[in-house]
C-alpha atoms as a PDB file:
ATOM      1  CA  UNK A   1       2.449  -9.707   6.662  1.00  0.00           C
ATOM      2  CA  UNK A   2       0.752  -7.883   3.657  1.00  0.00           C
ATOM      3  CA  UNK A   3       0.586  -5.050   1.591  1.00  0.00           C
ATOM      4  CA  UNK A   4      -1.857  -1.989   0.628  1.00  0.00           C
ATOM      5  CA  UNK A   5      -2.467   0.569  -1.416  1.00  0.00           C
ATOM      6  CA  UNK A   6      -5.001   3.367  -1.503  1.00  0.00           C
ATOM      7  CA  UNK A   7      -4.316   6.111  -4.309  1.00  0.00           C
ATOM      8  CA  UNK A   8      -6.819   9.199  -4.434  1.00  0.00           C
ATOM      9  CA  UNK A   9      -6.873  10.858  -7.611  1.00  0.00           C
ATOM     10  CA  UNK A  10      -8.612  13.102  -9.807  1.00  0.00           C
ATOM     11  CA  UNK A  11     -10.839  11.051 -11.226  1.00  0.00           C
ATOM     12  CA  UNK A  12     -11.427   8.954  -8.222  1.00  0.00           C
ATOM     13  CA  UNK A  13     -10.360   6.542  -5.187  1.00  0.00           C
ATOM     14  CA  UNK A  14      -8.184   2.962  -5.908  1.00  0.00           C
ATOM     15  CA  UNK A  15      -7.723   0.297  -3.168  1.00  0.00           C
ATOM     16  CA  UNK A  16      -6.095  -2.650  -3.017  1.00  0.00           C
ATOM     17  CA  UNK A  17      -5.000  -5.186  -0.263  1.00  0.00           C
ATOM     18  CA  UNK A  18      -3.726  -8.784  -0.420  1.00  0.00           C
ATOM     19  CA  UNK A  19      -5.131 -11.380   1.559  1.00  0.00           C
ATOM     20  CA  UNK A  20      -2.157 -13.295   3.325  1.00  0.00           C
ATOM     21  CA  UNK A  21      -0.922 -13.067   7.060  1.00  0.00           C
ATOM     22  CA  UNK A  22       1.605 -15.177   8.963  1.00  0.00           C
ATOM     23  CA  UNK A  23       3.236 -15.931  11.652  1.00  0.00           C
ATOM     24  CA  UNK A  24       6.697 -17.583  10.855  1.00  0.00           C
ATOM     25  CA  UNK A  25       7.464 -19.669   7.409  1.00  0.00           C
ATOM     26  CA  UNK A  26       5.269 -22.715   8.771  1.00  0.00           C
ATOM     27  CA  UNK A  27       1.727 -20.572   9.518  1.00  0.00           C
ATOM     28  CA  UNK A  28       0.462 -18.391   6.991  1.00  0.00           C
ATOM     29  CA  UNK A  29      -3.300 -18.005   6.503  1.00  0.00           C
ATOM     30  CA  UNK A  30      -5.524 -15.785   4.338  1.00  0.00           C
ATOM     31  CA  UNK A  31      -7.170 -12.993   5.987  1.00  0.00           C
ATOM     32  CA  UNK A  32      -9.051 -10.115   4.297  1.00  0.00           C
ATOM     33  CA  UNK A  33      -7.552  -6.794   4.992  1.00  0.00           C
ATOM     34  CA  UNK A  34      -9.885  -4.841   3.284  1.00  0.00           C
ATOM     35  CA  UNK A  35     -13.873  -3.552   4.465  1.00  0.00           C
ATOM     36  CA  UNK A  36     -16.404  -1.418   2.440  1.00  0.00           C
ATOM     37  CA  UNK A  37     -18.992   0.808   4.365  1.00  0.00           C
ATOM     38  CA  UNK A  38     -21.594   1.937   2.129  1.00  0.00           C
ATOM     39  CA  UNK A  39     -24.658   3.984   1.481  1.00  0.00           C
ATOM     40  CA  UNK A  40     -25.288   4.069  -1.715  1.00  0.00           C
ATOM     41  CA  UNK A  41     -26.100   7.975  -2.996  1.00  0.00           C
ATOM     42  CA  UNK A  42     -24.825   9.262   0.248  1.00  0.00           C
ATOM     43  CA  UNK A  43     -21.343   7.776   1.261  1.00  0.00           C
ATOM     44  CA  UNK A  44     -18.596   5.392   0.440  1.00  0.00           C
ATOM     45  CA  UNK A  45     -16.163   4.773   2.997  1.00  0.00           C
ATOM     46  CA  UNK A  46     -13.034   2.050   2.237  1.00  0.00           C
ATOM     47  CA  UNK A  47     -10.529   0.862   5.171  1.00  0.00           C
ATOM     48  CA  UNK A  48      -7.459  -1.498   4.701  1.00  0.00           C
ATOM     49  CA  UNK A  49      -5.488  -2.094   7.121  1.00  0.00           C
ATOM     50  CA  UNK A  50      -2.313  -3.870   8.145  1.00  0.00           C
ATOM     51  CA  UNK A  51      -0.106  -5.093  11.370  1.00  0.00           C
ATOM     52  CA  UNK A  52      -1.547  -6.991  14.306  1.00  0.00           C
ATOM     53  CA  UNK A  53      -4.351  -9.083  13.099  1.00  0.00           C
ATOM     54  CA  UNK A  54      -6.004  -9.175  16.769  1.00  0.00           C
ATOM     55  CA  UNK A  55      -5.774  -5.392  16.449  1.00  0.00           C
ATOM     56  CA  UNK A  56      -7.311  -4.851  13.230  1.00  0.00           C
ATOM     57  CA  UNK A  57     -10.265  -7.455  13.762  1.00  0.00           C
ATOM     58  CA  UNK A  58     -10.832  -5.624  16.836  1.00  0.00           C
ATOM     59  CA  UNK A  59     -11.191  -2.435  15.801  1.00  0.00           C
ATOM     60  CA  UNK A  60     -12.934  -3.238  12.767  1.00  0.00           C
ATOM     61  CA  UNK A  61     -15.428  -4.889  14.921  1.00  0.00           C
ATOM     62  CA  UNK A  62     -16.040  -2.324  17.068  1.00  0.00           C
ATOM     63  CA  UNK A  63     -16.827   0.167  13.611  1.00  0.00           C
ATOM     64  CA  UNK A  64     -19.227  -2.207  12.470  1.00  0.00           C
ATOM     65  CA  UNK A  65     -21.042  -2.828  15.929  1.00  0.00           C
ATOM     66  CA  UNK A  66     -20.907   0.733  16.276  1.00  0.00           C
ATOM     67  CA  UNK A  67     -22.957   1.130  13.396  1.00  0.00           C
ATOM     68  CA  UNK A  68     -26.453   0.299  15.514  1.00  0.00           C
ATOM     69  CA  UNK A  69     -25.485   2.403  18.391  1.00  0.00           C
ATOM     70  CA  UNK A  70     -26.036   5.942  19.079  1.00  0.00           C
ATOM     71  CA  UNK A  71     -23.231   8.202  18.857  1.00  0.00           C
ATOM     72  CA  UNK A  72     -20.232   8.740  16.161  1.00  0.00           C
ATOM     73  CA  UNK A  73     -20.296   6.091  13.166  1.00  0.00           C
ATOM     74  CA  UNK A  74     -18.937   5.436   9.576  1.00  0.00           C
ATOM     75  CA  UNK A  75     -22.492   5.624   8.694  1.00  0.00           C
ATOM     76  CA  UNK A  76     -23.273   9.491  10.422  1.00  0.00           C
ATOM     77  CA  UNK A  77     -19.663  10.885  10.284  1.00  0.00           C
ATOM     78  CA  UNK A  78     -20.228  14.533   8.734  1.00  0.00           C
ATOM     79  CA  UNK A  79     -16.620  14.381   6.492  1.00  0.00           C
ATOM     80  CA  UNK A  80     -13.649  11.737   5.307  1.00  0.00           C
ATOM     81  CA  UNK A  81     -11.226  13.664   8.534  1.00  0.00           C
ATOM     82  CA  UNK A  82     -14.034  12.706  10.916  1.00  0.00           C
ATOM     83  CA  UNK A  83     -14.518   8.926   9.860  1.00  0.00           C
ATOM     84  CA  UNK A  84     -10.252   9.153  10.395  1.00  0.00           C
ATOM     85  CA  UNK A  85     -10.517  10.305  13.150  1.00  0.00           C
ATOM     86  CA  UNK A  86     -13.184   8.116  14.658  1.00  0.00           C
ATOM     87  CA  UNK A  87     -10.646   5.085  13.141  1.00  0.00           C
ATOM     88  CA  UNK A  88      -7.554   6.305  14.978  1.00  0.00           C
ATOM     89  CA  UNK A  89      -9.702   6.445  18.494  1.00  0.00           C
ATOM     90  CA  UNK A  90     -11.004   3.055  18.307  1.00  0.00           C
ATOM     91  CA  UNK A  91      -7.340   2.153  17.403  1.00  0.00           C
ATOM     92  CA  UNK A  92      -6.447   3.884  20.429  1.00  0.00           C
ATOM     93  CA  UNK A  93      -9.296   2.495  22.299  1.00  0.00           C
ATOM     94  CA  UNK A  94      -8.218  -1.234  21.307  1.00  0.00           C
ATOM     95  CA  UNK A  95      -4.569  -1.090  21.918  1.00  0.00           C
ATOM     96  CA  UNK A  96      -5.181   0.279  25.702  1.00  0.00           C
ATOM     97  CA  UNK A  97      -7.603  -2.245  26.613  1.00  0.00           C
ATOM     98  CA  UNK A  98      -5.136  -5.067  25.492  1.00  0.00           C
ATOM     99  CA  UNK A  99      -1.707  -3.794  25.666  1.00  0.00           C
ATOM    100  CA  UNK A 100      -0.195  -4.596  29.350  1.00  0.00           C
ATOM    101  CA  UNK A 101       2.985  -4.902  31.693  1.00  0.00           C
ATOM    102  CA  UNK A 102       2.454  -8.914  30.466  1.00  0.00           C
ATOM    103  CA  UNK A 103       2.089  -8.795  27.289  1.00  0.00           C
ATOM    104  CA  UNK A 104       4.448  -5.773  26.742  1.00  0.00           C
ATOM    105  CA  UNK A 105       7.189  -7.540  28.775  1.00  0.00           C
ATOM    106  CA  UNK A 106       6.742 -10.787  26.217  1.00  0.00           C
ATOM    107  CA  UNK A 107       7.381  -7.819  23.288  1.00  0.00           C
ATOM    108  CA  UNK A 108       4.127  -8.442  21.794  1.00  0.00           C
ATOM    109  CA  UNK A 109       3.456  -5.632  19.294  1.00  0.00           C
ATOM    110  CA  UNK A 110      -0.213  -4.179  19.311  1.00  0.00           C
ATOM    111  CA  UNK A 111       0.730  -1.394  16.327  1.00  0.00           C
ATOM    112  CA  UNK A 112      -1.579  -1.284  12.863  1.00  0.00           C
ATOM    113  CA  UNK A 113      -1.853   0.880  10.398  1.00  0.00           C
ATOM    114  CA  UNK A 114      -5.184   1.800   8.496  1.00  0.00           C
ATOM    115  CA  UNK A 115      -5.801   3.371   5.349  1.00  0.00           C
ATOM    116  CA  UNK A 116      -8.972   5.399   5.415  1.00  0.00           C
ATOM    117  CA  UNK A 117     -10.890   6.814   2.067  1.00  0.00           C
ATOM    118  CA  UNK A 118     -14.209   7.459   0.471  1.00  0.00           C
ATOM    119  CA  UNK A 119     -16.172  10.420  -0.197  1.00  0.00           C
ATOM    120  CA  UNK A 120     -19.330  11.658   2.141  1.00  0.00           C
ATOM    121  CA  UNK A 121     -21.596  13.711  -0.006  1.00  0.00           C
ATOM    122  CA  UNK A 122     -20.620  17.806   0.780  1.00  0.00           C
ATOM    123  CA  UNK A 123     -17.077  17.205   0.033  1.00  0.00           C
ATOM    124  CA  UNK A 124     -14.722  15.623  -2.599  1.00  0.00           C
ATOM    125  CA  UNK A 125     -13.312  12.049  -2.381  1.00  0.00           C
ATOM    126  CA  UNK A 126     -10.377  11.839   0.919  1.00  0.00           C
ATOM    127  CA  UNK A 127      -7.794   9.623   1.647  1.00  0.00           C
ATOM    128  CA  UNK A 128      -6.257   9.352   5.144  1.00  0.00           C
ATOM    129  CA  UNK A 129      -3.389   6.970   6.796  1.00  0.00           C
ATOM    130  CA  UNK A 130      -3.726   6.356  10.061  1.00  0.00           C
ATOM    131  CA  UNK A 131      -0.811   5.149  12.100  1.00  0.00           C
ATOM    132  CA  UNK A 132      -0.143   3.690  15.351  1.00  0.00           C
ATOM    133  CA  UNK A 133      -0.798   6.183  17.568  1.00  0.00           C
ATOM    134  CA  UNK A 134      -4.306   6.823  16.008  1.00  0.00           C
ATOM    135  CA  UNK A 135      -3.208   9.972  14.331  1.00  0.00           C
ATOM    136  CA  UNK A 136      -3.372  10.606  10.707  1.00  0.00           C
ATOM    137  CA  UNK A 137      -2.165  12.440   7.738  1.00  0.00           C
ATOM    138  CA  UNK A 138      -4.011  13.112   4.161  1.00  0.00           C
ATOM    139  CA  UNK A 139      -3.153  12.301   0.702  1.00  0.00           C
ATOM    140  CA  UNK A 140      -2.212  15.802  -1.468  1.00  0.00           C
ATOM    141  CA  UNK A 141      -2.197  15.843  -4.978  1.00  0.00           C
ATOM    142  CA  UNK A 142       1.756  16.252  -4.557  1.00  0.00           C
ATOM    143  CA  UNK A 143       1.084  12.517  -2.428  1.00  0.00           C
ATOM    144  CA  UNK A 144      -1.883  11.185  -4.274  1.00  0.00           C
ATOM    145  CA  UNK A 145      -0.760   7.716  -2.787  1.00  0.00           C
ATOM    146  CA  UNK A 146      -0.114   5.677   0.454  1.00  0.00           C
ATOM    147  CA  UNK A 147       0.506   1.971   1.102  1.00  0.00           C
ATOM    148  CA  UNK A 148       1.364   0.024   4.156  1.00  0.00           C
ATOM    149  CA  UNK A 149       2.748  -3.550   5.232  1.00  0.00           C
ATOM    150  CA  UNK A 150       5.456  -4.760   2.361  1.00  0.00           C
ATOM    151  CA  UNK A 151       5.618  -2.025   0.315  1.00  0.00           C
ATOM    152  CA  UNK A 152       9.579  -1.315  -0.922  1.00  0.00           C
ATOM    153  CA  UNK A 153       8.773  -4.026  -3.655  1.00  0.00           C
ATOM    154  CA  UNK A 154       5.958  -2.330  -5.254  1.00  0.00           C
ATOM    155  CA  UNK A 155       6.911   1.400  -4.493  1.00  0.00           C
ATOM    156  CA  UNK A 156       9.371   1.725  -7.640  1.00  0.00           C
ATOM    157  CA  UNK A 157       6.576   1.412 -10.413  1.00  0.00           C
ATOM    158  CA  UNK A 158       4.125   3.585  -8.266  1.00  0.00           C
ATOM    159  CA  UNK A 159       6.453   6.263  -8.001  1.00  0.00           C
ATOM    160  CA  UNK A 160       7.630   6.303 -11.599  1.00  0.00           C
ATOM    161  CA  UNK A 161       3.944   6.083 -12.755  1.00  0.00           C
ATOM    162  CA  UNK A 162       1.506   7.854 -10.647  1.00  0.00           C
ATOM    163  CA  UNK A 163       0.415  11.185 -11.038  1.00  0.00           C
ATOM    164  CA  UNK A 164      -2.551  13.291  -9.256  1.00  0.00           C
ATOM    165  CA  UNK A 165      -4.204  12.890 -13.059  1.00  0.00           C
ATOM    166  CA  UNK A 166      -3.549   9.420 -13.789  1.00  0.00           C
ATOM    167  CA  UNK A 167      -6.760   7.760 -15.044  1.00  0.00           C
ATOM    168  CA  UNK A 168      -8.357   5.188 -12.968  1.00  0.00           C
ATOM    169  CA  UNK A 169      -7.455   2.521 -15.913  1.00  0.00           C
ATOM    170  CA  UNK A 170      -3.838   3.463 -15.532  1.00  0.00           C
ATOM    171  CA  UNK A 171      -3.727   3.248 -11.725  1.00  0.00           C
ATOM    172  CA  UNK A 172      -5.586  -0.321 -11.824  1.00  0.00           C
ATOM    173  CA  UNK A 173      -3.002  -1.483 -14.340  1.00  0.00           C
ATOM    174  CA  UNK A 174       0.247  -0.056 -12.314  1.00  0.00           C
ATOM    175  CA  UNK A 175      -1.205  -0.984  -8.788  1.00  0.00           C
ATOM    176  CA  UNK A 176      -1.727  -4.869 -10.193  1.00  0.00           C
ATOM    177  CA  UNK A 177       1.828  -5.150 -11.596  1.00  0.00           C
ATOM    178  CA  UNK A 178       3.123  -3.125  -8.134  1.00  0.00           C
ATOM    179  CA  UNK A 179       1.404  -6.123  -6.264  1.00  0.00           C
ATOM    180  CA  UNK A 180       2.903  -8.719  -8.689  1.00  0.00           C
ATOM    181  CA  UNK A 181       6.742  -7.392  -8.297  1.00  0.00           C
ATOM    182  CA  UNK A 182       5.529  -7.648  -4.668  1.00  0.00           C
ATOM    183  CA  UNK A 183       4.085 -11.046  -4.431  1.00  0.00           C
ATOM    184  CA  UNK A 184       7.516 -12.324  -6.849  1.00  0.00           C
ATOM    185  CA  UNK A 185       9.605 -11.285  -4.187  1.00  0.00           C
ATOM    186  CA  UNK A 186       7.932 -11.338  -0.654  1.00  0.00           C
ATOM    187  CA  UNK A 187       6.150 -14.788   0.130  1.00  0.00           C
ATOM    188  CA  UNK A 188       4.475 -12.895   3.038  1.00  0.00           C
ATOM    189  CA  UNK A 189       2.421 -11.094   0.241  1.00  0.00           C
ATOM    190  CA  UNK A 190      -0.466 -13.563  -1.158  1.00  0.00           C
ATOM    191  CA  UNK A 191      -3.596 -14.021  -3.878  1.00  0.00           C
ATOM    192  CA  UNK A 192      -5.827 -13.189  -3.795  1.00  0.00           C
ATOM    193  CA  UNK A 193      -6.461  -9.653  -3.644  1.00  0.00           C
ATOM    194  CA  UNK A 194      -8.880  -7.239  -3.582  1.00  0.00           C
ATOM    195  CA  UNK A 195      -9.733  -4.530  -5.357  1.00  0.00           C
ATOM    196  CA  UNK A 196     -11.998  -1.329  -5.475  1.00  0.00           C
ATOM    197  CA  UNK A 197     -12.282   1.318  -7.947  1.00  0.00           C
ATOM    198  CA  UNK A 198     -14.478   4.248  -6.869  1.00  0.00           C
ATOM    199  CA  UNK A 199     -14.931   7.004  -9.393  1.00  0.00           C
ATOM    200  CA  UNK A 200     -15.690  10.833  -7.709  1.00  0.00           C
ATOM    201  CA  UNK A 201     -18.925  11.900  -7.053  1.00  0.00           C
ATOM    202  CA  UNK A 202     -20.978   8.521  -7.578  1.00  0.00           C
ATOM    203  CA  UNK A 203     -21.128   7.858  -3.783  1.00  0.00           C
ATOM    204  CA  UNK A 204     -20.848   3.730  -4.448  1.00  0.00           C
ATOM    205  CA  UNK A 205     -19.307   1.782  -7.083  1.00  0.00           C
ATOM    206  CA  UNK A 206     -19.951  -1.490  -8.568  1.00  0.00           C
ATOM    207  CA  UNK A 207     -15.913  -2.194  -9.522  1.00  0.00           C
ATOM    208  CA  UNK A 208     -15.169  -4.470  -6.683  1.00  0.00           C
ATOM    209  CA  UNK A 209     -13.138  -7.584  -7.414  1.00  0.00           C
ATOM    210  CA  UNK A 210     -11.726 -10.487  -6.629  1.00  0.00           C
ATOM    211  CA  UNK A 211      -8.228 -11.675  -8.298  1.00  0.00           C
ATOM    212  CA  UNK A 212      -7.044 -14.833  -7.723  1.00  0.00           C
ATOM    213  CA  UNK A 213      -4.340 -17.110  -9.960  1.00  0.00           C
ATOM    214  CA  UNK A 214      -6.836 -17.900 -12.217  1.00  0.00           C
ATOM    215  CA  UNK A 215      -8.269 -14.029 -13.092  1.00  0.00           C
ATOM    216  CA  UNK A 216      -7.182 -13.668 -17.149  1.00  0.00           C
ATOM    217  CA  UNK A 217      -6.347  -9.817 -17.143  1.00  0.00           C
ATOM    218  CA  UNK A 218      -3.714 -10.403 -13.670  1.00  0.00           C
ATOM    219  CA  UNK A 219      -2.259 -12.983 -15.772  1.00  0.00           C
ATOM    220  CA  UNK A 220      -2.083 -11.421 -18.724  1.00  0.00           C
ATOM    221  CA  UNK A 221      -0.211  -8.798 -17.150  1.00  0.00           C
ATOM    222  CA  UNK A 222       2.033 -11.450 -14.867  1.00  0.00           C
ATOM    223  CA  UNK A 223       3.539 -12.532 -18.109  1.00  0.00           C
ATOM    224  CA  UNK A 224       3.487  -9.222 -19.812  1.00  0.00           C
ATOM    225  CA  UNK A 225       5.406  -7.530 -17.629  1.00  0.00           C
ATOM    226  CA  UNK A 226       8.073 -10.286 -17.108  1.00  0.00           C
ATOM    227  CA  UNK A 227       8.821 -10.306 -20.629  1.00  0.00           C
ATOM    228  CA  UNK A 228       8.866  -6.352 -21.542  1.00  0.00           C
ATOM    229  CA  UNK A 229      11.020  -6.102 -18.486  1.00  0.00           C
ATOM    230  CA  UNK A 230      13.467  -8.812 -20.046  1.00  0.00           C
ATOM    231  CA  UNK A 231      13.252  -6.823 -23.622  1.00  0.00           C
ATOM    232  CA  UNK A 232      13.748  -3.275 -22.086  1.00  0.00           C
ATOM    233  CA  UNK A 233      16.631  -4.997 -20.303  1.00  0.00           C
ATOM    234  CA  UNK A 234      18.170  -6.395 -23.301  1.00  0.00           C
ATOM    235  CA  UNK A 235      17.854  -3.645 -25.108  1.00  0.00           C
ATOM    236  CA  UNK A 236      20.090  -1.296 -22.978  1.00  0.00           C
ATOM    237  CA  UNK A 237      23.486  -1.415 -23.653  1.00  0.00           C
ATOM    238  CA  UNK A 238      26.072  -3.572 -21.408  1.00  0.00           C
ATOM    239  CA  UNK A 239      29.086  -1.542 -19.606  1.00  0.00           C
ATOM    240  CA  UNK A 240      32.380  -0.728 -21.818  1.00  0.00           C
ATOM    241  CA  UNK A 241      34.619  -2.168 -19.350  1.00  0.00           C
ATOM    242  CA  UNK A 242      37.219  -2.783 -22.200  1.00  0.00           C
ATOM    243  CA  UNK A 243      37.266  -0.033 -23.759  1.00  0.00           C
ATOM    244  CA  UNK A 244      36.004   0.261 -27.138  1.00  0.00           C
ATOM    245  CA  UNK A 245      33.533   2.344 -29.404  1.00  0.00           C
ATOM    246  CA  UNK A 246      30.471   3.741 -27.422  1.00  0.00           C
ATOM    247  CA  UNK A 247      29.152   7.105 -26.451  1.00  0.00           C
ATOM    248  CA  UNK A 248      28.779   5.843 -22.766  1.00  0.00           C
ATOM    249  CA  UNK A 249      32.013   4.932 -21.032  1.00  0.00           C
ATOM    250  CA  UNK A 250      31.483   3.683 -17.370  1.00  0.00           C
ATOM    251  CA  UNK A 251      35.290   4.044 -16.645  1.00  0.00           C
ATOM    252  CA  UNK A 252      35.724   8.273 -16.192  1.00  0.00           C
ATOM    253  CA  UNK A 253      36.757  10.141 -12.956  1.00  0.00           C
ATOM    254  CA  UNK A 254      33.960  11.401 -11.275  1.00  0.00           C
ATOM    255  CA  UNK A 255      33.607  15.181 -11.030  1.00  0.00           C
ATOM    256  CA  UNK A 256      33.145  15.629  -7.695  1.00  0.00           C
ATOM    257  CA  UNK A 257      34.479  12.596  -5.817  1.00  0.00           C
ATOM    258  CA  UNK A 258      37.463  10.285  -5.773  1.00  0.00           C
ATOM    259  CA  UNK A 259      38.077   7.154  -6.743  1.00  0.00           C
ATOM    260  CA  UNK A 260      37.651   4.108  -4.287  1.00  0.00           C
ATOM    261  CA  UNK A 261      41.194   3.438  -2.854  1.00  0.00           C
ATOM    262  CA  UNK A 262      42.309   0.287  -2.683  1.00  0.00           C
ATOM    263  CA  UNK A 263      44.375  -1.464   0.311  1.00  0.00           C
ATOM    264  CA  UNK A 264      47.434  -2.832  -1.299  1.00  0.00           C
ATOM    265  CA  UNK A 265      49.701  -2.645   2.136  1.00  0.00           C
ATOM    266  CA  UNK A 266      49.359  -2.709   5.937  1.00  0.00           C
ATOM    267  CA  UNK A 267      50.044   0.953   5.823  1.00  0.00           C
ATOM    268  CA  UNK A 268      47.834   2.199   3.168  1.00  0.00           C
ATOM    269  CA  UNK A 269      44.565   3.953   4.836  1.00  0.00           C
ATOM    270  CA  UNK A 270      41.061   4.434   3.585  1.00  0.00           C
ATOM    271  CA  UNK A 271      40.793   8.379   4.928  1.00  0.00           C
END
């Protein structure tokens, strides 16, 4: 499996994938899920994707071939919707030529999904998620976010931190620790990982990195967050189950709802 996350905010664009697939609990490999199409000064376009790894290397194959030939491209799309676009058709393209009675009868699944986003000079920086089917929808600055493959474990943090005007520093910092609550509970989810910053209106960017086990800031914040987490919990105050002095009683009737009744006899009844 895996897990991405592409965030478009005010200040820029933030993606980052991990680097792990598998196939059961005895073959897991590492497999990049993330590619960078770029002209510097003119465009920046960023695809992760995740799902069937034939799928994805297929398609992303095709985009790069596709780049020498006449006809559409993610070097001569004329906006973000159309490089989307042009992503979802190849998906649709792939999927077709592979998917059949045989295979669909041994309930192989062809599906992948494929975060799309850059910014083509004329128009601010985009971010799309393509799904399946090869349609799409767009981040808003109500959604500034998407991720796909494993992403319940890393959601909480994003959701509690993210906001349309959240720096790129901030959004680097949350997305790492989102990927290391991930990777602590999901062994499908692997170092290294990749990363790309892209700040609005530059049209390439020079923050691309690398982080395995051994990079000092993801470690840093590894540890970090463990032990905050640990003080923060520590620091809230356990149930009054007793009784006693505190301003927070667990044990009151609810306001709306009734108590859980308990089954003391064969004829009691839960409704």
């Amino acid at each position: 499996m895996t897990y991405c996350v592409a965030m478009r905010l005010k200040a820029g664009l933030l993606f980052a994938s991990d680097s792990r697939t598998n196939a059961g609990v005895d073959h897991i490999a590492t497999f990049r899920k993330m590619n960078v199409f770029e002209l510097p000064g003119e465009r920046l376009i960023v695809i992760l994707n995740a799902g069937n790894l034939a799928t994805t290397q297929s398609v992303l194959s095709l985009l790069r071939q596709r780049l020498t030939h006449d006809g559409a491209s993610l070097h001569n799309v004329g906006s973000m919707y159309e490089a989307a676009e042009l992503v979802g058709r190849t998906l649709k393209e792939i999927v077709a030529r592979d998917a059949n009675d045989a295979t669909l009868g041994q309930g192989v699944d062809f599906g992948a999904n494929f975060l799309v986003g850059g910014q083509i000079r004329g128009e601010g920086p985009r971010l799309f998620h393509v799904y399946p089917q090869g349609n799409f929808i767009e981040s808003t600055e109500d959604t500034p976010y998407f991720q796909i493959g494993e992403a319940k474990y890393g959601k909480p943090i994003i959701d509690r931190v993210i906001r349309y005007d959240s720096t790129l520093s901030e959004a680097t910092k949350c997305t790492l620790i989102s990927f290391d609550s991930t990777i602590r509970s999901n062994l499908s989810v692997g170092l290294p990982l990749d990363l790309v910053v892209y700040e609005a209106d530059r049209f390439a960017t020079d923050k691309v990195v690398c982080i395995d086990e051994n990079n000092p800031y993801f470690r840093m914040l590894h540890d970090s967050w463990g032990q905050k987490l640990r003080q923060v919990f520590d620091s809230i105050e356990d149930p009054a189950w007793s009784g006693g002095a505190t301003e927070v009683p667990i044990m009151v009737s609810p306001a709306r709802s009734k108590p859980l009744k308990k089954i003391t006899t064969h004829t009691d009844r839960l409704i």
